[in-house]
C-alpha atoms as a PDB file:
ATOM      1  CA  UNK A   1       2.403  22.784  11.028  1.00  0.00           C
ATOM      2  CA  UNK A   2       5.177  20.067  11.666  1.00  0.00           C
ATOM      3  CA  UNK A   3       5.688  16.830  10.007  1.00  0.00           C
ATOM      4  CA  UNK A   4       6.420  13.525  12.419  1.00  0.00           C
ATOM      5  CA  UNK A   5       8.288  11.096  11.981  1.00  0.00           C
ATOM      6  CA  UNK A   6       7.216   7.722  12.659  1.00  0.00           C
ATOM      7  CA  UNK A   7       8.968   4.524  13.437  1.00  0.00           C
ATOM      8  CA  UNK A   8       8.417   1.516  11.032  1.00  0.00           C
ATOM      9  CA  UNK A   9       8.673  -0.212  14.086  1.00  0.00           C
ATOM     10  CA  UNK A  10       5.753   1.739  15.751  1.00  0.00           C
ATOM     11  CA  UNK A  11       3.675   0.598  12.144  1.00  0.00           C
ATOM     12  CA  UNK A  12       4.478  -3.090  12.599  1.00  0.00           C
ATOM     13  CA  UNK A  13       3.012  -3.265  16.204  1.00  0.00           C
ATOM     14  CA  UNK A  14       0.051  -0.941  16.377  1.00  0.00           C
ATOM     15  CA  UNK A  15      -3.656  -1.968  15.334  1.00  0.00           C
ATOM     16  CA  UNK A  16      -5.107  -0.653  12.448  1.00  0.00           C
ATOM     17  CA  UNK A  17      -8.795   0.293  12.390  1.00  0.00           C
ATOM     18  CA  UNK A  18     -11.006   1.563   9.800  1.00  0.00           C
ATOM     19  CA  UNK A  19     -14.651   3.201  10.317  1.00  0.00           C
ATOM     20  CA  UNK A  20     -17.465   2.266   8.184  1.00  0.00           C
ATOM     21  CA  UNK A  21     -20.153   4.603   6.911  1.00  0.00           C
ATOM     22  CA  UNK A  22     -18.728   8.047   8.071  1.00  0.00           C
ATOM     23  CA  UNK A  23     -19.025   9.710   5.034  1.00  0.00           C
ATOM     24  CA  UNK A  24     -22.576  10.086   3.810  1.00  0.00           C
ATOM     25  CA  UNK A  25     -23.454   8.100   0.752  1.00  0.00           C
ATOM     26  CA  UNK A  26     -20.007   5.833   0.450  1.00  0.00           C
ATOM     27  CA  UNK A  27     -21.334   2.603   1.167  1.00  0.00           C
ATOM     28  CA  UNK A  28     -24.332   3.045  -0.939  1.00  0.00           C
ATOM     29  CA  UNK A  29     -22.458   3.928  -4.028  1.00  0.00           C
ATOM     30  CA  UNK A  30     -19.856   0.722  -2.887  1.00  0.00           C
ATOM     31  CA  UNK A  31     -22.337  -1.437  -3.093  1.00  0.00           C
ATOM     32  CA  UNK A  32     -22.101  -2.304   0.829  1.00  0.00           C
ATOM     33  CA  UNK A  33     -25.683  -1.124   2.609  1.00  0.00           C
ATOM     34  CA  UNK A  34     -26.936  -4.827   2.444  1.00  0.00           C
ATOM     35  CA  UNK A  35     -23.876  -5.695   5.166  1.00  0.00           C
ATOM     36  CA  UNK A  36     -25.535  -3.456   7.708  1.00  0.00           C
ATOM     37  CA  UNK A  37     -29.048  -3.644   7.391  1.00  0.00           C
ATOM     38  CA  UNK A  38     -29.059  -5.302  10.970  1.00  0.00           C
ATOM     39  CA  UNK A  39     -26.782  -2.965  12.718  1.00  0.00           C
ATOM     40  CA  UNK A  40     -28.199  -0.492  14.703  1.00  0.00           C
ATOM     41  CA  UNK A  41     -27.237   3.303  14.904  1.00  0.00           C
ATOM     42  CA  UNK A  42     -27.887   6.152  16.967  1.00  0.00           C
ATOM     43  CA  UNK A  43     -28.907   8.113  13.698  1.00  0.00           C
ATOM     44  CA  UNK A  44     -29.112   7.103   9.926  1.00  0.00           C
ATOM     45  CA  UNK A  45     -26.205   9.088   9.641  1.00  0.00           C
ATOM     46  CA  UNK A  46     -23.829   7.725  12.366  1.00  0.00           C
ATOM     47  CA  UNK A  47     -20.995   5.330  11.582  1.00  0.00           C
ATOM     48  CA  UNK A  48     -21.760   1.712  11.263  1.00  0.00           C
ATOM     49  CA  UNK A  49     -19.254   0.349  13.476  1.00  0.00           C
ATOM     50  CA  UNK A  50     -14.917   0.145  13.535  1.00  0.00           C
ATOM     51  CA  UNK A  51     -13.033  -2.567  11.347  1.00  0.00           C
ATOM     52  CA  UNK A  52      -9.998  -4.269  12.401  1.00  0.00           C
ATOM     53  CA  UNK A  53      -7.525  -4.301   8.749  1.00  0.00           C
ATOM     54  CA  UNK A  54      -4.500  -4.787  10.923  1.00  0.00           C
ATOM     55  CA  UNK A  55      -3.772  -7.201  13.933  1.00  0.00           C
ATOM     56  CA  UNK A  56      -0.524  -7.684  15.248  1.00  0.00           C
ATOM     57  CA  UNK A  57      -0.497 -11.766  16.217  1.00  0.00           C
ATOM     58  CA  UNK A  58      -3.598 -12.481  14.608  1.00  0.00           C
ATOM     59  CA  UNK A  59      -3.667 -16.055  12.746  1.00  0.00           C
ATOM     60  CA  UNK A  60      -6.136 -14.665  10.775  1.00  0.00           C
ATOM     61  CA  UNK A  61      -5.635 -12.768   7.392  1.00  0.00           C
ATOM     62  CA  UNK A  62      -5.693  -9.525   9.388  1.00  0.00           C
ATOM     63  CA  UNK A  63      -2.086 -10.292  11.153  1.00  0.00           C
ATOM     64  CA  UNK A  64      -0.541  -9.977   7.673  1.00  0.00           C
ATOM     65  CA  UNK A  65       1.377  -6.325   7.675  1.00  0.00           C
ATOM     66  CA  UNK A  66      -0.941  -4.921   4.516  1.00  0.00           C
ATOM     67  CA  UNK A  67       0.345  -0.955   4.463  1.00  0.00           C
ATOM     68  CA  UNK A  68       2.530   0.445   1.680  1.00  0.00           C
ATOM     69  CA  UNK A  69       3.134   3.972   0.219  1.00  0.00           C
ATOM     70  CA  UNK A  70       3.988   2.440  -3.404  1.00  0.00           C
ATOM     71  CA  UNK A  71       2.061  -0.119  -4.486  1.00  0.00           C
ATOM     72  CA  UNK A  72      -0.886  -2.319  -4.291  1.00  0.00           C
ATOM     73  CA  UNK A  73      -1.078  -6.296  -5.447  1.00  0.00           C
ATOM     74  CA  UNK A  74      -3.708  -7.168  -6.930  1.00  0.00           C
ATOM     75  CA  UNK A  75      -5.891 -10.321  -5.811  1.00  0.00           C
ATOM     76  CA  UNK A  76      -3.837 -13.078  -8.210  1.00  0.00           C
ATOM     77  CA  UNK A  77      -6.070 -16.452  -6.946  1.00  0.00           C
ATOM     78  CA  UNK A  78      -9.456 -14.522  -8.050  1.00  0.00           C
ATOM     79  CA  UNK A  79     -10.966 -16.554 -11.522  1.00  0.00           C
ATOM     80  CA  UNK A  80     -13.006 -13.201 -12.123  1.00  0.00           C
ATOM     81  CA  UNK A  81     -12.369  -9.316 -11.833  1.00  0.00           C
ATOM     82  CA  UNK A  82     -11.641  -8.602  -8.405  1.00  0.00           C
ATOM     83  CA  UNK A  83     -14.070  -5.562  -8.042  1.00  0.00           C
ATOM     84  CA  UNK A  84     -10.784  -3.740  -6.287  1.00  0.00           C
ATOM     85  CA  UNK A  85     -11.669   0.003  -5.076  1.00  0.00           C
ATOM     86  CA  UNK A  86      -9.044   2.844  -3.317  1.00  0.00           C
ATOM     87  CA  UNK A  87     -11.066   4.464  -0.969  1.00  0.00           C
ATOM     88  CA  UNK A  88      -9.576   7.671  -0.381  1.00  0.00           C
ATOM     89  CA  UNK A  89      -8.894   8.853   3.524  1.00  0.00           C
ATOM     90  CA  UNK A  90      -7.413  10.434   6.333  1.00  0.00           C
ATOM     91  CA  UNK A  91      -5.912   7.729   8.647  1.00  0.00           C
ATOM     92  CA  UNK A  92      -4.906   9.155  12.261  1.00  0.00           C
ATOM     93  CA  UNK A  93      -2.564   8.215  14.625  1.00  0.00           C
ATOM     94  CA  UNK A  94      -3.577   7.856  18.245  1.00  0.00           C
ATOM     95  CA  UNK A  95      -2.003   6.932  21.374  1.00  0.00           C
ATOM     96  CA  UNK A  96      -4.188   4.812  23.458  1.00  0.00           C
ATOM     97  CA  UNK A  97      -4.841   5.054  27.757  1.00  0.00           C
ATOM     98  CA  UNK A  98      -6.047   2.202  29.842  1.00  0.00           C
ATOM     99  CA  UNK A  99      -7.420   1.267  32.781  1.00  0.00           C
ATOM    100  CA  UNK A 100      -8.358  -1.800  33.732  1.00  0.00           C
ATOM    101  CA  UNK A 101      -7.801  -3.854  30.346  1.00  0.00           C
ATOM    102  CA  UNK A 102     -10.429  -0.866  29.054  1.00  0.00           C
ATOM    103  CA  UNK A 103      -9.408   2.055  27.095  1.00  0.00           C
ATOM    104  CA  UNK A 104     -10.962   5.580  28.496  1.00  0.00           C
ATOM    105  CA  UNK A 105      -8.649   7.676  26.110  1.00  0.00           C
ATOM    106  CA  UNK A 106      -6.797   8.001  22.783  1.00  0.00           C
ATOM    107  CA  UNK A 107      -4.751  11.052  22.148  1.00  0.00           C
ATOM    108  CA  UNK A 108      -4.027  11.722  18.306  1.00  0.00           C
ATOM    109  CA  UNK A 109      -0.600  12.247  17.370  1.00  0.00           C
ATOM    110  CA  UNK A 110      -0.049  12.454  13.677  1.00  0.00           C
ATOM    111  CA  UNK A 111      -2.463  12.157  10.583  1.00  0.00           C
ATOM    112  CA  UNK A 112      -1.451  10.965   6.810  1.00  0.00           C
ATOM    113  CA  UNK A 113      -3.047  10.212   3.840  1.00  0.00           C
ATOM    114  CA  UNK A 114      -4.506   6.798   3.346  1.00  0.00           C
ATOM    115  CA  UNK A 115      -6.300   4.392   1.148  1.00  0.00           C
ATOM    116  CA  UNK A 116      -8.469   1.946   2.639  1.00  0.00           C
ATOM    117  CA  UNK A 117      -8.389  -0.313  -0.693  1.00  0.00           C
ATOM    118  CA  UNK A 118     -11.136  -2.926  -0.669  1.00  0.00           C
ATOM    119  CA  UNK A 119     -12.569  -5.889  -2.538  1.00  0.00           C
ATOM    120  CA  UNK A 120     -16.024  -5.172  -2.867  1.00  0.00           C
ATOM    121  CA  UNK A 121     -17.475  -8.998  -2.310  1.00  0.00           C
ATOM    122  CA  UNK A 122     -20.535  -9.675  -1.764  1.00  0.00           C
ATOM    123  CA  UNK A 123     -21.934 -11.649   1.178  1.00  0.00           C
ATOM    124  CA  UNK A 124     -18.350 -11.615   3.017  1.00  0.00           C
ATOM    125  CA  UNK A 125     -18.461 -12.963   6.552  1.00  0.00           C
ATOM    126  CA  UNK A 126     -16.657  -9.644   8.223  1.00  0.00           C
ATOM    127  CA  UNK A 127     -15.912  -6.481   6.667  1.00  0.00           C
ATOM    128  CA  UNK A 128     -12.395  -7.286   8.001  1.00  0.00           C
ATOM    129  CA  UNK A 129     -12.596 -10.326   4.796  1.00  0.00           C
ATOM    130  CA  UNK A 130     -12.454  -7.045   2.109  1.00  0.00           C
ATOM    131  CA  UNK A 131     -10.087  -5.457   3.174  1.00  0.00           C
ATOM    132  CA  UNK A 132      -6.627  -7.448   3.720  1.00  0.00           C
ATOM    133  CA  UNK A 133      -5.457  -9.792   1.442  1.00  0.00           C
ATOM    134  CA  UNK A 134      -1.847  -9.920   2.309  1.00  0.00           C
ATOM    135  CA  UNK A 135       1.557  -7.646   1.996  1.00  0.00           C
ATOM    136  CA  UNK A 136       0.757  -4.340  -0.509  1.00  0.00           C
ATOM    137  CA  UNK A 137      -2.786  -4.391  -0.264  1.00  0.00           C
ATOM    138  CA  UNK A 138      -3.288  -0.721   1.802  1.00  0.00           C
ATOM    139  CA  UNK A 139      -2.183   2.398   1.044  1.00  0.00           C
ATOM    140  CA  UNK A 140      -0.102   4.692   3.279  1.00  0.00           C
ATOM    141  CA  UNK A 141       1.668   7.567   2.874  1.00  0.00           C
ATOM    142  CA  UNK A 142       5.118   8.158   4.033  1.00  0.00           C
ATOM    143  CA  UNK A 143       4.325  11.635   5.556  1.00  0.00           C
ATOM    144  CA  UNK A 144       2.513  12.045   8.903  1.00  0.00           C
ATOM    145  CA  UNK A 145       1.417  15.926   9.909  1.00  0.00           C
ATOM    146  CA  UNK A 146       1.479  16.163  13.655  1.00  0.00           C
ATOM    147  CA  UNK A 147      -1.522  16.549  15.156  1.00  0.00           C
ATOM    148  CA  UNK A 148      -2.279  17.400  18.813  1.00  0.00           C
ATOM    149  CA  UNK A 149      -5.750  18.223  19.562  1.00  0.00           C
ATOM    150  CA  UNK A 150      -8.551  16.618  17.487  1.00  0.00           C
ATOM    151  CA  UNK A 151     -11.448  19.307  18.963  1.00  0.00           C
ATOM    152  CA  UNK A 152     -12.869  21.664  16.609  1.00  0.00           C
ATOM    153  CA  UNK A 153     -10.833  24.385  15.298  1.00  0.00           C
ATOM    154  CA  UNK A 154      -7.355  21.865  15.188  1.00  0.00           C
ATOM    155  CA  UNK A 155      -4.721  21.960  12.605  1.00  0.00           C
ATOM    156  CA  UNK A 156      -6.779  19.410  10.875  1.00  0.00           C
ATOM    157  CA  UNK A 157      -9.832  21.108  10.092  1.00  0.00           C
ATOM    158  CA  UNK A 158      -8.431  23.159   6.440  1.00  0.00           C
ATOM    159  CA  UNK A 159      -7.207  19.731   4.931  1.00  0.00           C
ATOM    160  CA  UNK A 160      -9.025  18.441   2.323  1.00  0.00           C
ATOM    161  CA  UNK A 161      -8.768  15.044   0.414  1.00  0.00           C
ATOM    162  CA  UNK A 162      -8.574  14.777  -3.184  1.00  0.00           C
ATOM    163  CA  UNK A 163      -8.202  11.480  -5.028  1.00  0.00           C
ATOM    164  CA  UNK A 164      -7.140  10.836  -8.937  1.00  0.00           C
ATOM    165  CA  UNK A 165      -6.373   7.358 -10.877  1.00  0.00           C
ATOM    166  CA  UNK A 166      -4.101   7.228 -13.593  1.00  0.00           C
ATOM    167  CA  UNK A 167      -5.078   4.552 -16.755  1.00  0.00           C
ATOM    168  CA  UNK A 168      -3.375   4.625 -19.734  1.00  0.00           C
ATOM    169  CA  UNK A 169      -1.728   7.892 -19.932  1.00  0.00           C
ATOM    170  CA  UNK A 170      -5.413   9.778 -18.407  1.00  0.00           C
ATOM    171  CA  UNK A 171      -5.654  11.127 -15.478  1.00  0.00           C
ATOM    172  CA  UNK A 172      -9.166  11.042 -13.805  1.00  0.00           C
ATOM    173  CA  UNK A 173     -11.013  12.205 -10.901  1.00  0.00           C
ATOM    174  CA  UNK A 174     -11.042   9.174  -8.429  1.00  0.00           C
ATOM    175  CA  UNK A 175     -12.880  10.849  -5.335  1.00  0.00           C
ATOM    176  CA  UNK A 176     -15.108  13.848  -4.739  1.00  0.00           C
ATOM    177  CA  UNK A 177     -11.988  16.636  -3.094  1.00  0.00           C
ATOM    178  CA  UNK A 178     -14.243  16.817   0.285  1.00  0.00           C
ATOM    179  CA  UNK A 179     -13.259  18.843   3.243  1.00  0.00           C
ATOM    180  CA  UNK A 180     -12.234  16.416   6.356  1.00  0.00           C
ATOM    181  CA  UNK A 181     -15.110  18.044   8.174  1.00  0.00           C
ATOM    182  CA  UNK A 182     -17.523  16.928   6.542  1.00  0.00           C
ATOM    183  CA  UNK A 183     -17.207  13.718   8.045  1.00  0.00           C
ATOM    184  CA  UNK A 184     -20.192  12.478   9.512  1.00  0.00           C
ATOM    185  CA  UNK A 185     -18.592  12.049  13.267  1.00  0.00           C
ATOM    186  CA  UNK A 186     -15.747  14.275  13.452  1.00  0.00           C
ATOM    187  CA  UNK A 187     -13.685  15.806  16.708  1.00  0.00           C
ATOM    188  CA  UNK A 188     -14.645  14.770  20.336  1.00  0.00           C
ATOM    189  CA  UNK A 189     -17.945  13.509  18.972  1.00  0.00           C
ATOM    190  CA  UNK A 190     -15.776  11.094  16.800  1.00  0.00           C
ATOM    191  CA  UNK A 191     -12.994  10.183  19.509  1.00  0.00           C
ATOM    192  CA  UNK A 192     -15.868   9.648  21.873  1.00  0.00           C
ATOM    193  CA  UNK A 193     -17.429   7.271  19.270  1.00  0.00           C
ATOM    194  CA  UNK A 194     -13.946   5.441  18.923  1.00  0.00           C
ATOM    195  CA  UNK A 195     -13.353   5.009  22.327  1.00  0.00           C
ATOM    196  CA  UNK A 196     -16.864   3.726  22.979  1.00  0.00           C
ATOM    197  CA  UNK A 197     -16.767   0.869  20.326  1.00  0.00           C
ATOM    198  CA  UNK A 198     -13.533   0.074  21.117  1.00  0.00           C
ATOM    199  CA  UNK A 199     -14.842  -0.961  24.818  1.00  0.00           C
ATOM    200  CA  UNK A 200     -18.687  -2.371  23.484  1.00  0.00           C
ATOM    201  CA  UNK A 201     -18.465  -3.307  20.010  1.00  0.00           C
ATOM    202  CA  UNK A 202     -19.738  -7.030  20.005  1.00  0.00           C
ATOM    203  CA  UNK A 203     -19.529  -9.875  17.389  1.00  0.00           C
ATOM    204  CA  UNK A 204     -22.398  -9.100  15.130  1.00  0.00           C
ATOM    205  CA  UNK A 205     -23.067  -9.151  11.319  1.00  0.00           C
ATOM    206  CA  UNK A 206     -20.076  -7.899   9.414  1.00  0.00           C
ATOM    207  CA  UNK A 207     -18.696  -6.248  12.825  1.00  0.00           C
ATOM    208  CA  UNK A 208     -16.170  -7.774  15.489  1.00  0.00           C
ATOM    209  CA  UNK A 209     -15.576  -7.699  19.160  1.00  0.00           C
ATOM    210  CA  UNK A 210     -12.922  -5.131  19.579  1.00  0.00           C
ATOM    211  CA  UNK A 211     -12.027  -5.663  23.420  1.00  0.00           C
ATOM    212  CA  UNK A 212     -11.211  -8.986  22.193  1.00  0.00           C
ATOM    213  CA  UNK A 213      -9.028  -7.257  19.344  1.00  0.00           C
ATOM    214  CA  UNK A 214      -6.909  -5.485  21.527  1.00  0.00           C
ATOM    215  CA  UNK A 215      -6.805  -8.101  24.049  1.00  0.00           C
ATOM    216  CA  UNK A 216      -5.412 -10.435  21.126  1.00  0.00           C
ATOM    217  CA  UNK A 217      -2.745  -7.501  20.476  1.00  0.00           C
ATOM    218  CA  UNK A 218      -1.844  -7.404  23.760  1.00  0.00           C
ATOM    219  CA  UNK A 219      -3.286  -3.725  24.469  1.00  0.00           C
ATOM    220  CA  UNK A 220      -1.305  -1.510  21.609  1.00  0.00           C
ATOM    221  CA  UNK A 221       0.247   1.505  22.771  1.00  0.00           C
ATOM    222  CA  UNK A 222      -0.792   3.147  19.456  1.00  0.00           C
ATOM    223  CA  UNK A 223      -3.655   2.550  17.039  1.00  0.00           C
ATOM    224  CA  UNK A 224      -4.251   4.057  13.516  1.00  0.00           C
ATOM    225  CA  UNK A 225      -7.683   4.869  12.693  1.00  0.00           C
ATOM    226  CA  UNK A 226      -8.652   5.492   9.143  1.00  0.00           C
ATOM    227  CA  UNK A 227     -11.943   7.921   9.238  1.00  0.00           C
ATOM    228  CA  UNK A 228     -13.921   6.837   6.445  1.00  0.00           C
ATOM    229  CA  UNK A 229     -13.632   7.083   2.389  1.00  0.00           C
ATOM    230  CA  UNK A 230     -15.079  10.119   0.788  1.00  0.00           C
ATOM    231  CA  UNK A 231     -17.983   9.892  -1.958  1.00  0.00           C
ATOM    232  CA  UNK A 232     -16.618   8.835  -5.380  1.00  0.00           C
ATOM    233  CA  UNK A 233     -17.325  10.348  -8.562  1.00  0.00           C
ATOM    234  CA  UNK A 234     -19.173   8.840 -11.331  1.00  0.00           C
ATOM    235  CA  UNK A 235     -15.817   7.370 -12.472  1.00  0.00           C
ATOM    236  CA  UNK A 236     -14.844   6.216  -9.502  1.00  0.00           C
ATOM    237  CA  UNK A 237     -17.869   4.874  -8.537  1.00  0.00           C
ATOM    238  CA  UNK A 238     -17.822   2.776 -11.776  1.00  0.00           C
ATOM    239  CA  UNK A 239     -14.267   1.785 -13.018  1.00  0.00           C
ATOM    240  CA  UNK A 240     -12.455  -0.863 -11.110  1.00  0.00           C
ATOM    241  CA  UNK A 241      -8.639  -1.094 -10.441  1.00  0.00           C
ATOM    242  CA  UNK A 242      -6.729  -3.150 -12.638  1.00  0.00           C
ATOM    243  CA  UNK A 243      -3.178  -3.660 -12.940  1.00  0.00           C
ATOM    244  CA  UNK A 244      -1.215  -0.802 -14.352  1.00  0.00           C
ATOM    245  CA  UNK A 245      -3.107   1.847 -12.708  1.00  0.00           C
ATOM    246  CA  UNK A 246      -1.941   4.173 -10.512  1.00  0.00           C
ATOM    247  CA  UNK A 247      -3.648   5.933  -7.397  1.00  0.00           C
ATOM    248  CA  UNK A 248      -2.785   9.286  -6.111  1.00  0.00           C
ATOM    249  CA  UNK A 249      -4.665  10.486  -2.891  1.00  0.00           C
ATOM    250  CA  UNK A 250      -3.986  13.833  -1.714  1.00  0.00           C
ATOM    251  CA  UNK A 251      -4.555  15.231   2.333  1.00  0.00           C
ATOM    252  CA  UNK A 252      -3.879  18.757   1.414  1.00  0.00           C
ATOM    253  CA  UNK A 253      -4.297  21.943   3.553  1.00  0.00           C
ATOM    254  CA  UNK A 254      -6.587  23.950   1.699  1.00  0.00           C
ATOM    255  CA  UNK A 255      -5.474  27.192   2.938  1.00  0.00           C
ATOM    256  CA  UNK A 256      -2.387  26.891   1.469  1.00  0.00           C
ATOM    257  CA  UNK A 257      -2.873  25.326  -1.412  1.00  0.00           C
ATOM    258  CA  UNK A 258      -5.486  25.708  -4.575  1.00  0.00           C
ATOM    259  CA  UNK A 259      -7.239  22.844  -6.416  1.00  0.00           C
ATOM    260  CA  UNK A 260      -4.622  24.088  -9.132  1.00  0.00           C
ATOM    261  CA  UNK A 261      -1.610  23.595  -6.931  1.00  0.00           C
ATOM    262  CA  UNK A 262      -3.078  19.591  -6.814  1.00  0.00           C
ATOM    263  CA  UNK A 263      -3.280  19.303 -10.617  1.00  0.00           C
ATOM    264  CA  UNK A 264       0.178  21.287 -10.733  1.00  0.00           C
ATOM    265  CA  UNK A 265       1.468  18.635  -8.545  1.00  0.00           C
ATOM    266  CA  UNK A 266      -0.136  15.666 -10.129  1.00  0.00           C
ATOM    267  CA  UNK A 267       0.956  16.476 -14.048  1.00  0.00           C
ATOM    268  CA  UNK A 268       4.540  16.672 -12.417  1.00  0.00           C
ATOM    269  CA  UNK A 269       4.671  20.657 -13.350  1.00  0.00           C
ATOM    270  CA  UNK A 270       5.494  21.432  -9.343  1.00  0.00           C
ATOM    271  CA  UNK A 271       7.612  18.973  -6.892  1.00  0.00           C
ATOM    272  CA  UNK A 272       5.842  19.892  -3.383  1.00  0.00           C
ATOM    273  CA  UNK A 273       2.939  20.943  -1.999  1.00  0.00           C
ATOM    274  CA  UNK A 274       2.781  23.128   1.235  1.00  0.00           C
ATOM    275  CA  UNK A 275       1.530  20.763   4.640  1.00  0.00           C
ATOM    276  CA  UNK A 276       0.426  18.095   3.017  1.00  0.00           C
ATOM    277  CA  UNK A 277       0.594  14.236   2.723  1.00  0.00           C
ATOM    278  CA  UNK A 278       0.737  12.952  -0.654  1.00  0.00           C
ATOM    279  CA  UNK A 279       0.105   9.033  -1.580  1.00  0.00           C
ATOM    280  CA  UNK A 280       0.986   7.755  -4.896  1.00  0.00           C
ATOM    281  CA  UNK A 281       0.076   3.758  -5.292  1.00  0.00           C
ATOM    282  CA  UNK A 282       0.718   1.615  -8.875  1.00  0.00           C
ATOM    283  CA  UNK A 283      -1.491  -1.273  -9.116  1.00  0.00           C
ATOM    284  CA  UNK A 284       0.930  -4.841  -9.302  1.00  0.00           C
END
């Protein structure tokens, strides 16, 4: 396993997309089934569509640069609680083929911990409307883990993600620690899926025309794809951020590291943790 480096460069000019509803039972617990009851699928369990939360040259609230692997503001021109969530992820980086103004490939490259963090409002015009509200308001970690194949049986298949908050002096289980397989679409059946909506996605509902997206971007070299948030637990799926906290999201690699090497790691007791990529977010 190698770590990669990437350019900040690179971050500032790639697209950033997220996929909704590729973790079974996340958008029911967030509140967000009502957004797609319109949107078709080829299963009940199949993603709902891909999210732009990043657009390079966008005049909309999307071109704002969101990502940071320290901190997230807090909506300030709310007049009521914000309803702000971390949704725990993978995010992975892809390089992207065309032909013809279409894309018929993306290669990954490197995969990092990630939090997708989103104001659940109700009734919002695009899904794109949660989830950038200017500078600090993702999460990314600083370390990538090269990957190079995303079939089954790649590097990325013993990771698992594990997510904690921090309030008061407590720490608490944020996320269910879920294996990165159990993603709903996962390997070719996932980069197929990508590629796909990335061509045919239209304007519809709470979903946006993609081709137009990358058209807008001026056809990205690179793209980062975050893969979907895992289930929360009964905390997370009721507590809401609020200044002060703090977020910790771990992409570990389960085979060579135990659920006690996280907490180890997390009450400061041990300084690293072996191939993994570590995200640790206050709330401003």
């Amino acid at each position: 396993m190698r770590y990669y480096s990437v350019d900040q460069n690179v971050l500032h000019n790639l697209v950033g997309f997220g996929i909704a509803g590729n973790f079974a039972g996340h958008l029911e617990q967030a509140g967000e089934t009502p957004d797609f009851v319109n949107v078709e699928t080829a299963t009940e369990n199949s993603p709902k569509g891909l999210f732009p939360f990043f657009v390079p040259n966008s005049s909309r609230q999307t071109g704002t640069y969101p990502m940071s692997s320290s901190e997230i503001v807090y909506p300030k021109n709310l007049t009521e609680d914000a309803h702000l969530q971390a949704e725990p992820e993978v995010c992975v980086l892809f390089e992207v083929e065309y032909q013809d103004a279409l894309v018929v490939n993306i290669q990954p490259q490197a995969f990092a911990a990630f939090n997708d963090c989103s104001i659940r409002k109700p009734g919002a015009r695009k899904i794109s409307d949660k989830k950038n509200w200017g500078e600090a308001t993702k999460g990314l970690s600083e370390t990538f883990i090269e990957l190079t194949s995303f079939d089954s049986g790649c590097d990325l298949d013993s990771f698992r993600i594990a997510s904690f908050l921090k309030r008061d002096g407590a720490i608490h289980t944020y996320g269910q620690d879920s294996q990165v397989t159990s993603y709903s679409y996962f390997h070719r059946k996932l980069q197929d899926w990508i590629v796909d909506k990335l061509n045919t996605q239209e304007d519809f509902g709470p979903l946006e025309n993609l081709h137009q997206v990358l058209q807008q971007a001026n056809c990205p070299q690179q793209i980062m794809v975050s893969l979907g948030a895992t289930r929360y637990t009964e905390f997370g799926e009721t507590v809401f951020l609020q200044p002060g906290d703090e977020v910790y999201i771990y992409v570990y690699d389960a085979a060579k590291n135990s659920e006690h090497d996280i907490e180890s790691h997390l009450n400061g007791h041990i300084d690293t943790l072996i191939n993994s990529s570590i995200l640790h977010q206050r709330i401003v």
